[in-house]
C-alpha atoms as a PDB file:
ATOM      1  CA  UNK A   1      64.796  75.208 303.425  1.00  0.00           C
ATOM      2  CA  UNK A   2      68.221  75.293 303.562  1.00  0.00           C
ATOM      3  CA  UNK A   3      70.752  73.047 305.707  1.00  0.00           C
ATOM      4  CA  UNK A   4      73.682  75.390 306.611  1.00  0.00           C
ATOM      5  CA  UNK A   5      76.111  73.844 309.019  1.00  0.00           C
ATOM      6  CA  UNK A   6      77.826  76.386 311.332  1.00  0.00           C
ATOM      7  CA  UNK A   7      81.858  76.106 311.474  1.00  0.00           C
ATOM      8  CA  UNK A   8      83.417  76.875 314.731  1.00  0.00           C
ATOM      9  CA  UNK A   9      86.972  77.554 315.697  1.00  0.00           C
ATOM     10  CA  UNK A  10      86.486  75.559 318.780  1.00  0.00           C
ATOM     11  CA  UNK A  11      89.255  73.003 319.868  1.00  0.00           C
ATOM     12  CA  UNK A  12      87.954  69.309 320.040  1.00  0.00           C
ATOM     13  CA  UNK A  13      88.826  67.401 322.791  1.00  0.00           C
ATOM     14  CA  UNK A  14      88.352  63.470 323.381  1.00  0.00           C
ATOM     15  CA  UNK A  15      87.977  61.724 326.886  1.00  0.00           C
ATOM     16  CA  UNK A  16      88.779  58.596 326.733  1.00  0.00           C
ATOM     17  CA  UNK A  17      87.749  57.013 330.019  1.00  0.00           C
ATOM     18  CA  UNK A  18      85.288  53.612 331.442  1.00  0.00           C
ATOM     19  CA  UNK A  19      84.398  56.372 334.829  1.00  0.00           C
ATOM     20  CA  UNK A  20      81.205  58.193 334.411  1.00  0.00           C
ATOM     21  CA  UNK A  21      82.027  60.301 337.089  1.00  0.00           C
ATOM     22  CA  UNK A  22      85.489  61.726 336.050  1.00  0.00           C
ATOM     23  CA  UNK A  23      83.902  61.456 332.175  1.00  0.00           C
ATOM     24  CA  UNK A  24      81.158  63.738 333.255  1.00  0.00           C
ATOM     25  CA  UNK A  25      83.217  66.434 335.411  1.00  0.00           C
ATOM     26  CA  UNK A  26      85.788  66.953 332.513  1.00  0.00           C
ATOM     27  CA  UNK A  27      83.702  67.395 330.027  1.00  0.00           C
ATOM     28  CA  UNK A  28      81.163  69.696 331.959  1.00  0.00           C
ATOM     29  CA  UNK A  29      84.292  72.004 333.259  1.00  0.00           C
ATOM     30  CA  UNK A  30      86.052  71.748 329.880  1.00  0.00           C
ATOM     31  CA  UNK A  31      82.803  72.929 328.005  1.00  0.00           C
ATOM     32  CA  UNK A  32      82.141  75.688 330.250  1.00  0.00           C
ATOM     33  CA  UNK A  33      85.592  76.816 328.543  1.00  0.00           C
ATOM     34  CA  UNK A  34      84.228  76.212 325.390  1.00  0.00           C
ATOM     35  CA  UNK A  35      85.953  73.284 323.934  1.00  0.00           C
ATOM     36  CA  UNK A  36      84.235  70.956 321.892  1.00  0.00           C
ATOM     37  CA  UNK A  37      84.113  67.783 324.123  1.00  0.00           C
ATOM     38  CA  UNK A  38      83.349  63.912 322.757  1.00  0.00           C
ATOM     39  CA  UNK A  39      83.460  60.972 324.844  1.00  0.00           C
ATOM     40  CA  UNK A  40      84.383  57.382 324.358  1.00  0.00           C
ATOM     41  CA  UNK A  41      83.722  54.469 327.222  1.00  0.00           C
ATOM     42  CA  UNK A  42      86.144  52.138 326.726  1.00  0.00           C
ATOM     43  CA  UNK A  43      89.803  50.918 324.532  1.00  0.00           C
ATOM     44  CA  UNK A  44      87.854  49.866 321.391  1.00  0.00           C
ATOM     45  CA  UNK A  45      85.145  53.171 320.934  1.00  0.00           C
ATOM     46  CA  UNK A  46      88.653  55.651 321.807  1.00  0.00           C
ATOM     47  CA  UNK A  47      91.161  53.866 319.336  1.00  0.00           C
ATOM     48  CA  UNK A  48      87.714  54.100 317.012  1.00  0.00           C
ATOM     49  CA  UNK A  49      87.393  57.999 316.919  1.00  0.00           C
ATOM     50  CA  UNK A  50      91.360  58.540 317.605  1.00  0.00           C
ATOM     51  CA  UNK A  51      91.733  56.509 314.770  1.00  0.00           C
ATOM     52  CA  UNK A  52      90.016  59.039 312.834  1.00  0.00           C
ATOM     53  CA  UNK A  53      91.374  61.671 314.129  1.00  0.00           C
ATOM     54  CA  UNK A  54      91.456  65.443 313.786  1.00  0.00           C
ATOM     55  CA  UNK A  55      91.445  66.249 318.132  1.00  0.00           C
ATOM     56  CA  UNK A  56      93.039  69.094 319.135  1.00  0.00           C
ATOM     57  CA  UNK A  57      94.165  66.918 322.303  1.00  0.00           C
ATOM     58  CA  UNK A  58      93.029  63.514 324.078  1.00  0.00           C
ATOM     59  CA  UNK A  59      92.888  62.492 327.816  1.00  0.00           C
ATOM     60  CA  UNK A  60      93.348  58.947 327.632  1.00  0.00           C
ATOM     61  CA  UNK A  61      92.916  56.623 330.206  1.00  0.00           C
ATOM     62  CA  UNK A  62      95.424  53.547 330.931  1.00  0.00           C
ATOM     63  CA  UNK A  63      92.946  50.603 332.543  1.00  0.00           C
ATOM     64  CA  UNK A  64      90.085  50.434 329.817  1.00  0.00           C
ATOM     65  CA  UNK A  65      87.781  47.922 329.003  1.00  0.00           C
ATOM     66  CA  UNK A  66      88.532  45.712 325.401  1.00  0.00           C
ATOM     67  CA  UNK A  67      91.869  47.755 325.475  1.00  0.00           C
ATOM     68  CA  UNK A  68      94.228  49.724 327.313  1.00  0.00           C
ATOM     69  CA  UNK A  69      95.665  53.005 327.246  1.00  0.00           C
ATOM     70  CA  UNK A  70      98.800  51.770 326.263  1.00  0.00           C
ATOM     71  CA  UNK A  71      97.451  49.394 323.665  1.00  0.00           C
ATOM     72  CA  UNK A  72      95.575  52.741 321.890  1.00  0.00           C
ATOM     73  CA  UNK A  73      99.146  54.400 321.979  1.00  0.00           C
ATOM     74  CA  UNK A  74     100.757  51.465 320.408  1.00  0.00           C
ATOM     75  CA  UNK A  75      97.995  51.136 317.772  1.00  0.00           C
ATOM     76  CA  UNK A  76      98.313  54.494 316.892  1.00  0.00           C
ATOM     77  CA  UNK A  77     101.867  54.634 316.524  1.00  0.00           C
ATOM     78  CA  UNK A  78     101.907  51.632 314.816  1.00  0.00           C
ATOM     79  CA  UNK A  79      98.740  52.852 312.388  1.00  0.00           C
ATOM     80  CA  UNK A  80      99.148  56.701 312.148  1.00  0.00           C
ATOM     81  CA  UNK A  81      94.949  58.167 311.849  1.00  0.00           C
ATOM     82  CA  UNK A  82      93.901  59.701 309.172  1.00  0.00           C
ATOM     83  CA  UNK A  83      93.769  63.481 310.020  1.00  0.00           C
ATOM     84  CA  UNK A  84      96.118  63.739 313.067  1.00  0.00           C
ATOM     85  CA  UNK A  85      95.527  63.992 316.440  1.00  0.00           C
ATOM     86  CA  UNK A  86      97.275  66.633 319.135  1.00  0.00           C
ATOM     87  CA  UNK A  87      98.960  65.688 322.441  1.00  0.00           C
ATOM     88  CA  UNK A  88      97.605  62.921 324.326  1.00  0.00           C
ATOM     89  CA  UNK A  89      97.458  63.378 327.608  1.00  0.00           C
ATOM     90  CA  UNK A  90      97.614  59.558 329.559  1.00  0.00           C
ATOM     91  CA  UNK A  91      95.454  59.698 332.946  1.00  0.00           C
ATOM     92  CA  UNK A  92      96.700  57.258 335.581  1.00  0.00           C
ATOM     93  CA  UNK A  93      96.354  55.895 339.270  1.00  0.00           C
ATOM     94  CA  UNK A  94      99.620  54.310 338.291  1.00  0.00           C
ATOM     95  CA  UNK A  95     102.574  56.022 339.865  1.00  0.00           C
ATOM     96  CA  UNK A  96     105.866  54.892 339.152  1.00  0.00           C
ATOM     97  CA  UNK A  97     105.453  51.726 336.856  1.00  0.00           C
ATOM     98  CA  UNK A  98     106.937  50.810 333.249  1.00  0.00           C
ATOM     99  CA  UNK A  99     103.806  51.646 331.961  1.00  0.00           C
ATOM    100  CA  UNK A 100     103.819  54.757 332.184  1.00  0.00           C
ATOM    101  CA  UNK A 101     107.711  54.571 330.812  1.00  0.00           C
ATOM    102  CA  UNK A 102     106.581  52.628 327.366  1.00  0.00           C
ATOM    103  CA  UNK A 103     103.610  55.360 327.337  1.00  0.00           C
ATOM    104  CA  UNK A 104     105.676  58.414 326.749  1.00  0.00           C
ATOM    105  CA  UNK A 105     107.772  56.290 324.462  1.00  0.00           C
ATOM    106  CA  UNK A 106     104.483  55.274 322.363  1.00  0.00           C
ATOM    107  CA  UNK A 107     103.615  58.901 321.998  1.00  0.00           C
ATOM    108  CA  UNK A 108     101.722  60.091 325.374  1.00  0.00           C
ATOM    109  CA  UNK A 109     102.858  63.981 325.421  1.00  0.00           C
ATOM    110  CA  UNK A 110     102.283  64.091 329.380  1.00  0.00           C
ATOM    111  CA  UNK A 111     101.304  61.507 331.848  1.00  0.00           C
ATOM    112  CA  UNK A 112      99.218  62.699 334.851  1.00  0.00           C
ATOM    113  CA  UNK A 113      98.648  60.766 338.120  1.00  0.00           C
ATOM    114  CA  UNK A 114      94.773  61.562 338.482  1.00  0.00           C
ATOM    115  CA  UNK A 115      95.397  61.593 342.793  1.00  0.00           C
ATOM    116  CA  UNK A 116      97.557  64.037 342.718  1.00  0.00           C
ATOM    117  CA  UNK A 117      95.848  67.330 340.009  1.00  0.00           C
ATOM    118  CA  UNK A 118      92.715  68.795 340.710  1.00  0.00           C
ATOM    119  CA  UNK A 119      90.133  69.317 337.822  1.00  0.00           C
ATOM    120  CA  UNK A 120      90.791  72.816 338.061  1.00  0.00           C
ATOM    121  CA  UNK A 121      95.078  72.275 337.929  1.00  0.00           C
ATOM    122  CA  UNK A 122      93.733  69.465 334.745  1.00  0.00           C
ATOM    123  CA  UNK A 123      92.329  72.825 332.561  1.00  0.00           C
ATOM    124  CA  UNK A 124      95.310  74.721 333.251  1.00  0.00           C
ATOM    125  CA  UNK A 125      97.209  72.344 331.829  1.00  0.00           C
ATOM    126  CA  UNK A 126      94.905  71.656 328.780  1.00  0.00           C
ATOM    127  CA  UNK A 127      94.862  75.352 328.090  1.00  0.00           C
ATOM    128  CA  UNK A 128      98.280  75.081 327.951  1.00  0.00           C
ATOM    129  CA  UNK A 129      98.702  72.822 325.218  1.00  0.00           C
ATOM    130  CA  UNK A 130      95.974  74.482 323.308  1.00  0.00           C
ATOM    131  CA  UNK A 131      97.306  77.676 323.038  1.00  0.00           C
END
């Protein structure tokens, strides 16, 4: 018997985030639009697979376990991946903070207050950049 593997055009997305909840909801509405969706828990798993590479665009979490948004964005930019990586969009309850300053300076494309988009206004946005 033969093992064919099926290629797909569809755009990978990672989720980088510790809450279940939020974890679960983007990836359930973001497959629905059929995007490939992978998950990491925590700082150490995400910088792990964005290390790799090869997404078409992250949502990445600031207060991780192990390691924090910001850390990941440093890491990277320090220690390009192997196969790059499209925008990375940081996810926040931050609001105005230095954080989120040194994030778009560390290579965030976008940072996004989660209080104040709606998951709906969130896939908008990612079809935006995916186009």
């Amino acid at each position: 018997m033969y093992n064919l593997k099926i290629m797909t055009n569809k755009k990978k997305i990672l989720i980088v985030d510790d809450d279940v909840v939020l974890r679960k909801l983007y990836k359930d509405l973001l497959s629905m639009e059929d995007y490939e969706v992978e998950e990491a828990i925590d700082g150490k798993q995400g910088l792990a697979m964005l290390s790799e590479g090869g997404y078409d665009l992250t949502l990445l979490d600031i207060v991780l376990p192990y390691m924090d948004g910001i850390g990941i964005l440093q890491e990277l930019h320090n220690h390009p991946p192997k196969t790059p990586n499209g925008p990375i969009l940081v996810l926040t309850n931050l609001d105005t903070d230095s954080t989120l300053l040194d994030s778009e300076d560390d290579g965030a494309a976008e940072y996004l207050v989660k209080s104040e988009i709606t998951p709906g206004e969130m896939v908008e946005k990612i079809k935006k950049y995916l186009e």
